[in-house]
C-alpha atoms as a PDB file:
ATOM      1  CA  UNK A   1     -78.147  22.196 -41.450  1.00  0.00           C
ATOM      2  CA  UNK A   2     -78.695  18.880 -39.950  1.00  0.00           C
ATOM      3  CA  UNK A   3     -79.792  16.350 -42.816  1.00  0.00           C
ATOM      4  CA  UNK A   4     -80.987  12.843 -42.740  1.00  0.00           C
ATOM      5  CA  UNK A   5     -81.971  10.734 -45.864  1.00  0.00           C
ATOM      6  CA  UNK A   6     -82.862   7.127 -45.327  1.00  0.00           C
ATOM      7  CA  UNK A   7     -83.054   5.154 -48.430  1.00  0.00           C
ATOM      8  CA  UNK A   8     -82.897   1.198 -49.199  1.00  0.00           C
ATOM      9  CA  UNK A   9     -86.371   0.099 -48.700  1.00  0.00           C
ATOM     10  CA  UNK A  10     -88.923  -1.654 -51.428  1.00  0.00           C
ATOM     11  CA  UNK A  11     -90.781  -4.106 -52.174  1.00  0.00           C
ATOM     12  CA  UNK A  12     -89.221  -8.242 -50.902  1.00  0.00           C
ATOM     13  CA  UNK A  13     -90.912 -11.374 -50.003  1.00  0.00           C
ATOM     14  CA  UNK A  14     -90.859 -12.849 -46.502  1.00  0.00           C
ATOM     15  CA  UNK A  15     -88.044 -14.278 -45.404  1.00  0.00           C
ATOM     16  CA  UNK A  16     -85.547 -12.452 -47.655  1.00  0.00           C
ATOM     17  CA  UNK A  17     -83.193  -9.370 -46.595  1.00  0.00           C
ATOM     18  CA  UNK A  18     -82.880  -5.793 -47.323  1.00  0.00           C
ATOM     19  CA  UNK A  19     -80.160  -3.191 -45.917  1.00  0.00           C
ATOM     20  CA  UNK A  20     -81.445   0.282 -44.963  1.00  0.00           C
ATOM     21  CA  UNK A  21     -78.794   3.441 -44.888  1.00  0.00           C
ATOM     22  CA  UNK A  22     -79.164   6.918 -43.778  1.00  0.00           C
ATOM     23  CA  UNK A  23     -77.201   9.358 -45.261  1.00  0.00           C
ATOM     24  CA  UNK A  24     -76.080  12.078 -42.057  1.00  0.00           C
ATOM     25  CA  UNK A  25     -74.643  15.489 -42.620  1.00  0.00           C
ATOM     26  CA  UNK A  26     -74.927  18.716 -41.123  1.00  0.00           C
ATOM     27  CA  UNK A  27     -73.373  17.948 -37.911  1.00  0.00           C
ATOM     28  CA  UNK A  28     -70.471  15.277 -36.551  1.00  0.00           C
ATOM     29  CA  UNK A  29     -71.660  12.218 -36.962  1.00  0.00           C
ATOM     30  CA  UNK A  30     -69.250  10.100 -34.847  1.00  0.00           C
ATOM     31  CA  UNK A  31     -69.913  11.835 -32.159  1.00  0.00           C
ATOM     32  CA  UNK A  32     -73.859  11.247 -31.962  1.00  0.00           C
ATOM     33  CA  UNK A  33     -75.960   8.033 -30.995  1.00  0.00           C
ATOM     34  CA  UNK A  34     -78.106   7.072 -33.700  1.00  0.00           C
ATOM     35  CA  UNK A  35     -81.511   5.430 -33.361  1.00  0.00           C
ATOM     36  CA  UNK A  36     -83.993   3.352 -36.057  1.00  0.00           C
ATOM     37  CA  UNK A  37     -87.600   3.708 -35.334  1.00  0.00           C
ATOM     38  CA  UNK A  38     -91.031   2.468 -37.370  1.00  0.00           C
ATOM     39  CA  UNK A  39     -94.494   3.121 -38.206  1.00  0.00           C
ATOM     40  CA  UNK A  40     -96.582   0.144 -39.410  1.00  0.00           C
ATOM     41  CA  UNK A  41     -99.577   1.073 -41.721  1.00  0.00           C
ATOM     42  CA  UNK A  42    -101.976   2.902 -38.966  1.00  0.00           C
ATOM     43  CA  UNK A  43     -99.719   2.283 -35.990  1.00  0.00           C
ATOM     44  CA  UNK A  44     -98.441   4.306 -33.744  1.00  0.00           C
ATOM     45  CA  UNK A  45     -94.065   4.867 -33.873  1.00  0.00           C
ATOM     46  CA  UNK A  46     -91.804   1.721 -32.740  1.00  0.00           C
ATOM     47  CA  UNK A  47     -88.693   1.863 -31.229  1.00  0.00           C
ATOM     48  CA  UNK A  48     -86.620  -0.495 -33.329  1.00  0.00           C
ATOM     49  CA  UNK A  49     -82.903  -0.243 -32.691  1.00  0.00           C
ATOM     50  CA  UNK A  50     -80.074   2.126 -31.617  1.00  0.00           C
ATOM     51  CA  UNK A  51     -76.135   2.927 -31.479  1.00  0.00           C
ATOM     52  CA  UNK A  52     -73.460   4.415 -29.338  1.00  0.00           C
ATOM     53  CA  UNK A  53     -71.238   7.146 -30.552  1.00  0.00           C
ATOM     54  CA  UNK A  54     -68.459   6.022 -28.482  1.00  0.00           C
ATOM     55  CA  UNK A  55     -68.150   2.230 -28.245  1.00  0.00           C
ATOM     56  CA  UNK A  56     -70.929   1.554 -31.142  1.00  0.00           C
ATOM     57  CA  UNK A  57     -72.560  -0.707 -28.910  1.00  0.00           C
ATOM     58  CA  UNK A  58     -76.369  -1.725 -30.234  1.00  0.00           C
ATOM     59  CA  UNK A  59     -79.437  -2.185 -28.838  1.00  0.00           C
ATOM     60  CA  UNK A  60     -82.498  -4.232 -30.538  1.00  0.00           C
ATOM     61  CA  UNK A  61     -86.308  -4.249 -29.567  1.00  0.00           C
ATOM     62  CA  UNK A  62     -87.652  -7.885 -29.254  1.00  0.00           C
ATOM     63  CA  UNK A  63     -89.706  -8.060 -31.862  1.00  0.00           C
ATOM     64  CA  UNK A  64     -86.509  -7.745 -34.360  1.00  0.00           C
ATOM     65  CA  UNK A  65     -83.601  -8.980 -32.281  1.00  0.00           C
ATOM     66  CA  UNK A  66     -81.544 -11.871 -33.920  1.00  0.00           C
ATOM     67  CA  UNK A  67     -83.188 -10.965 -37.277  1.00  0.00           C
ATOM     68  CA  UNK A  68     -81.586  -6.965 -37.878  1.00  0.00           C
ATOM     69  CA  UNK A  69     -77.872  -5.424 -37.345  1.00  0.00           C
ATOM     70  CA  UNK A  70     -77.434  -1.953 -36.869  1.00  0.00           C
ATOM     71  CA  UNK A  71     -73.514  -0.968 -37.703  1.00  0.00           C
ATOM     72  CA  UNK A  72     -72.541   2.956 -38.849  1.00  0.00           C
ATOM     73  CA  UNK A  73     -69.280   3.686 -40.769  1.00  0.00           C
ATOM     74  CA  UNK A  74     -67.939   6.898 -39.491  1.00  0.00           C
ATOM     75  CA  UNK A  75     -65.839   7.786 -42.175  1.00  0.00           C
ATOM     76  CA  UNK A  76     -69.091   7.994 -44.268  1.00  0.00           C
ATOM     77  CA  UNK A  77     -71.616   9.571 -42.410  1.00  0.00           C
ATOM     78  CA  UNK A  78     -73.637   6.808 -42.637  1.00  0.00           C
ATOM     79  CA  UNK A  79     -76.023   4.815 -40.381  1.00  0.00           C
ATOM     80  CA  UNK A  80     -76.930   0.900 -41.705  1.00  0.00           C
ATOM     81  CA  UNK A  81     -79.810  -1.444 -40.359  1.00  0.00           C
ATOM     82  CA  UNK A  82     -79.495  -4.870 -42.080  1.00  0.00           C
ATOM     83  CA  UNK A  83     -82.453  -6.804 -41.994  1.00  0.00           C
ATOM     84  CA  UNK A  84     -82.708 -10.558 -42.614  1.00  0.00           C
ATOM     85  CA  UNK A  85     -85.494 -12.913 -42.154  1.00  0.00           C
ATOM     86  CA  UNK A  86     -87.685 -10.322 -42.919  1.00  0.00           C
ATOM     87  CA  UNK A  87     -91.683 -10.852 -41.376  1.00  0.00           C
ATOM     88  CA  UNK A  88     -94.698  -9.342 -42.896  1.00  0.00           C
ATOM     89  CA  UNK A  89     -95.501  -7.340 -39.578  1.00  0.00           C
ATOM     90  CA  UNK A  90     -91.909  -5.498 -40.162  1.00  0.00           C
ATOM     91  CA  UNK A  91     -93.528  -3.991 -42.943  1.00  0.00           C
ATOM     92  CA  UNK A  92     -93.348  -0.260 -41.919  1.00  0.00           C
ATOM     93  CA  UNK A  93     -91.669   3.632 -42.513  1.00  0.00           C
ATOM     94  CA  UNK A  94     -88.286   3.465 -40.907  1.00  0.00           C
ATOM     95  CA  UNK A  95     -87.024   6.642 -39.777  1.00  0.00           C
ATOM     96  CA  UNK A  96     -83.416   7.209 -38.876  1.00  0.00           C
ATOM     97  CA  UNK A  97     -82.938   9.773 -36.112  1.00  0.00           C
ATOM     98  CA  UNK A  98     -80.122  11.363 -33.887  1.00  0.00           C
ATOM     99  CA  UNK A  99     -79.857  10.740 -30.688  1.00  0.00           C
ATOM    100  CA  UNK A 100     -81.410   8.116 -28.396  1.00  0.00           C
ATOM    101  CA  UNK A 101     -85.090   7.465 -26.746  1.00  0.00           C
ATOM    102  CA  UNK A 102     -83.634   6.696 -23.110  1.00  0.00           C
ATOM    103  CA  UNK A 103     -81.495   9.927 -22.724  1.00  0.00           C
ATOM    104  CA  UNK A 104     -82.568  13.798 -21.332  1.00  0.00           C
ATOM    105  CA  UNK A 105     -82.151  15.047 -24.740  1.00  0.00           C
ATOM    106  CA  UNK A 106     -83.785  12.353 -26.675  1.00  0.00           C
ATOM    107  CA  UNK A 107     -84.033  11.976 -30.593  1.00  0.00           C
ATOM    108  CA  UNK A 108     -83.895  15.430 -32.116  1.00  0.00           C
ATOM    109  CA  UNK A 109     -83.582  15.231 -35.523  1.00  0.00           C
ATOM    110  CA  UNK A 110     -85.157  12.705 -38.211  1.00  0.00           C
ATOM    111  CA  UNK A 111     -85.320  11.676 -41.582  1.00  0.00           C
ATOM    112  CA  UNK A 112     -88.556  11.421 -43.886  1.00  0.00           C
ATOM    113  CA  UNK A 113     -88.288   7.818 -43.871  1.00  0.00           C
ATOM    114  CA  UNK A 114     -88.022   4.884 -46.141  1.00  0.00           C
ATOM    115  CA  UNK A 115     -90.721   2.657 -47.274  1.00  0.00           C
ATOM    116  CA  UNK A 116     -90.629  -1.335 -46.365  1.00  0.00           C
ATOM    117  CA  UNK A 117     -92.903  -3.575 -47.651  1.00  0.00           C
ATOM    118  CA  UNK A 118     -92.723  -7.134 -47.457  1.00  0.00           C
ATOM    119  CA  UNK A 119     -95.465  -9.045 -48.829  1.00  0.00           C
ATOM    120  CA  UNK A 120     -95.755 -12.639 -51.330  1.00  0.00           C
END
């Protein structure tokens, strides 16, 4: 069955980094886009980041663009976001899921989500 585990998040201070992974199995990973999306404390779901299957070309919402780095390593079934110069208002669930937003078939499958809070 299709499986996604995010871990990496905690606890860091602003301006320092962290580097979330999801863990994919269940299905073939190279083959499917991969998107990052958060929820900020009683917010509504934000489109963070995303990457191709093909050419692993990435995409970045505004708010974090410059700051994160999405990258995947095939050979592991595994999906990375880097985050650097991290802002209080990133603090937030981030949820790995397959697929992407802007496509017919959309995001399909997620993961329970990993836990970043940064706060002094």
């Amino acid at each position: 069955q299709v499986q996604l585990v995010e871990s990496g998040g905690g606890l860091v201070q602003p301006g320092g980094s962290l580097r979330l992974s999801c863990a994919a199995s269940g299905f073939t990973f190279s083959r499917e886009s991969m998107t990052w999306v958060r929820q900020a404390p009683g917010k509504g779901l934000e489109w963070v980041s995303d990457i191709n299957s093909g050419d692993a070309a990435t995409y970045y919402a505004d708010s974090v663009k410059g700051r994160f780095t999405t990258s995947r390593d095939n050979a592991k079934n595994t999906l990375y976001l880097q985050m650097n110069s991290l802002k209080p208002e990133d603090t937030a669930v981030y949820y790995c899921a397959r697929g992407l937003l802007w496509t017919t078939s959309g995001m399909d499958y997620w993961g329970k989500g990993t836990l970043v809070t940064v706060s002094s």
